[in-house]
C-alpha atoms as a PDB file:
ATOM      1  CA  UNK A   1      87.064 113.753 111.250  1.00  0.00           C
ATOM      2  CA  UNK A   2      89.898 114.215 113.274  1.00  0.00           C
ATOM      3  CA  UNK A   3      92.817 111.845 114.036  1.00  0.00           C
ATOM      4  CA  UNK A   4      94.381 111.627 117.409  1.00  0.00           C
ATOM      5  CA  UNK A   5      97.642 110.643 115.842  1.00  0.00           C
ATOM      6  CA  UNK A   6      99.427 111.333 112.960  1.00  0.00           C
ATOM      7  CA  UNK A   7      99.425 109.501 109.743  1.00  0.00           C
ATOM      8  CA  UNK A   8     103.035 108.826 108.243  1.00  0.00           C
ATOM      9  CA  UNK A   9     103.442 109.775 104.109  1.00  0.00           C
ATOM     10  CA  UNK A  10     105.355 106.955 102.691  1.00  0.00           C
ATOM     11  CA  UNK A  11     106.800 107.370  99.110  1.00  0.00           C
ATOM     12  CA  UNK A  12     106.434 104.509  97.306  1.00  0.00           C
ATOM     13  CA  UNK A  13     108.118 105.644  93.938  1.00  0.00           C
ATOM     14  CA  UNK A  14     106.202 105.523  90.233  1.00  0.00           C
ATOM     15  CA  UNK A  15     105.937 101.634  90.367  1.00  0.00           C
ATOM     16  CA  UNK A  16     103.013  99.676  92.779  1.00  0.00           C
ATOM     17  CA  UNK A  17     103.421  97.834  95.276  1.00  0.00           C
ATOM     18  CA  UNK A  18     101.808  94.891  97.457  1.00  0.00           C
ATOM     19  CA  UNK A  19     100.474  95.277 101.452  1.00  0.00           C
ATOM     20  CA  UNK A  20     103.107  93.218 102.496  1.00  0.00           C
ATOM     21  CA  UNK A  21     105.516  95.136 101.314  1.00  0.00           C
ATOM     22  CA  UNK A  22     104.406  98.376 102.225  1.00  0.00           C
ATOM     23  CA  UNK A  23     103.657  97.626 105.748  1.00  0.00           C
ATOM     24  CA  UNK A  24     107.629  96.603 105.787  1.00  0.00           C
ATOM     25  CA  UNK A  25     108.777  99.618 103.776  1.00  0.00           C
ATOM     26  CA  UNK A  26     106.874 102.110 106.130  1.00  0.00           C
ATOM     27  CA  UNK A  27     108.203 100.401 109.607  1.00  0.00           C
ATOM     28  CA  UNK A  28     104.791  99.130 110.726  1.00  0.00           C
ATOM     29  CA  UNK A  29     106.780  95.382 110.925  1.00  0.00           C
ATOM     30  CA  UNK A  30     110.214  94.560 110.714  1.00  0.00           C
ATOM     31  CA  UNK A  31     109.888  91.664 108.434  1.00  0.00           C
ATOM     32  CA  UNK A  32     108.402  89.824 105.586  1.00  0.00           C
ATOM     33  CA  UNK A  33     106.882  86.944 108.337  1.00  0.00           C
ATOM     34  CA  UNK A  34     105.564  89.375 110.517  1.00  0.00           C
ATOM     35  CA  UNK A  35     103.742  91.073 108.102  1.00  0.00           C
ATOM     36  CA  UNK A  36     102.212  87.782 107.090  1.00  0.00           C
ATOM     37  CA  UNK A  37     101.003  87.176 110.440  1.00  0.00           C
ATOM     38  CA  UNK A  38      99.630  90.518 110.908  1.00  0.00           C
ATOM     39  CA  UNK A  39      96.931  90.127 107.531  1.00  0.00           C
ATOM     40  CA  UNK A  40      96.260  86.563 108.447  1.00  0.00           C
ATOM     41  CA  UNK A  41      95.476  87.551 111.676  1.00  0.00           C
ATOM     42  CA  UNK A  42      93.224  90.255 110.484  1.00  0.00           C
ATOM     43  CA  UNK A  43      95.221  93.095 112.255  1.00  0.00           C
ATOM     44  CA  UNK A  44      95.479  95.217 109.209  1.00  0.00           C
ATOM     45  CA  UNK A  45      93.178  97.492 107.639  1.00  0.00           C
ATOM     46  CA  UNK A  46      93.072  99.364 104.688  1.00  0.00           C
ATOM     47  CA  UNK A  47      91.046 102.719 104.569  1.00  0.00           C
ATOM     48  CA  UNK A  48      89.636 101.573 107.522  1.00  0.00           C
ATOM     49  CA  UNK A  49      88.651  98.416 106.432  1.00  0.00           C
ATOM     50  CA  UNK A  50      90.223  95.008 107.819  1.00  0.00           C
ATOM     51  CA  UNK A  51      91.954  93.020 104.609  1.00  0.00           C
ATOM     52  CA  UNK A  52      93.772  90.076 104.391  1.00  0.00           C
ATOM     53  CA  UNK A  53      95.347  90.196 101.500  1.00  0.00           C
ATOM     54  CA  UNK A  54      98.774  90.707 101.719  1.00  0.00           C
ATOM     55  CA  UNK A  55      99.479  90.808  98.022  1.00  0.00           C
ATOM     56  CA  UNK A  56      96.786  92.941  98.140  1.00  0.00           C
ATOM     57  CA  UNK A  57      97.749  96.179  95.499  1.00  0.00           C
ATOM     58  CA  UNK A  58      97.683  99.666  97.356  1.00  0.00           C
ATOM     59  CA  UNK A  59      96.651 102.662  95.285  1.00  0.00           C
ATOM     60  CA  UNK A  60      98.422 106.258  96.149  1.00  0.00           C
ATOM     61  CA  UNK A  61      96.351 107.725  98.628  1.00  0.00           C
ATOM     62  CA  UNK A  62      95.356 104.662 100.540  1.00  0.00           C
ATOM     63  CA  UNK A  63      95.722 104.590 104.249  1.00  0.00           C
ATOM     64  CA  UNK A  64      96.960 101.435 106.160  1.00  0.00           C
ATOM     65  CA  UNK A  65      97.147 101.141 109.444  1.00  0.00           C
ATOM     66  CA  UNK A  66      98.320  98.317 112.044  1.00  0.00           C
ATOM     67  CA  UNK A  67      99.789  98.085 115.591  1.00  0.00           C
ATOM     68  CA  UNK A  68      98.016 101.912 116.622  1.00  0.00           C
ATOM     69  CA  UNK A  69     100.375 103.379 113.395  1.00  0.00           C
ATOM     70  CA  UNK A  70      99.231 104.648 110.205  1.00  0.00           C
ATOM     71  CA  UNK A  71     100.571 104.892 107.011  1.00  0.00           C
ATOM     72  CA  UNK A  72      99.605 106.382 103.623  1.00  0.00           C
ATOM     73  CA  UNK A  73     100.741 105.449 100.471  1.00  0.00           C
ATOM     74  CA  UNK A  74     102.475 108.495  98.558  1.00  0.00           C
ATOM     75  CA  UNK A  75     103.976 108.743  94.665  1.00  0.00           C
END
């Protein structure tokens, strides 16, 4: 399956870390508040699937996406 845009590799270290955080860390919002709004608001999935968890844990490998931008979570 193709993508029509490219999906951005974001190292996120040895340690986890939370949806909210990531979607700051990888420049899909510019703060904390915005990313809040964006989960409850259901405009963020997760490998394609809508969550709205923002202390939701990401694994490496997993793929979020919000605002037409994607993101994947890299060691």
């Amino acid at each position: 399956m193709a993508a029509s845009h490219s999906i951005t590799d974001v190292s996120i270290g040895d340690s986890g870390i939370r949806l909210g955080q990531f979607l700051q860390l990888a420049g899909l919002v510019d703060s904390g508040g915005e990313a809040k709004e964006a989960v409850r608001a259901s405009a963020v999935r997760v490998n394609g699937e809508v969550d709205e968890r923002r202390g939701r844990q990401l694994a490496i490998g997993d793929i979020v996406a919000f605002g037409g931008r994607e993101a994947r979570v890299c060691a």
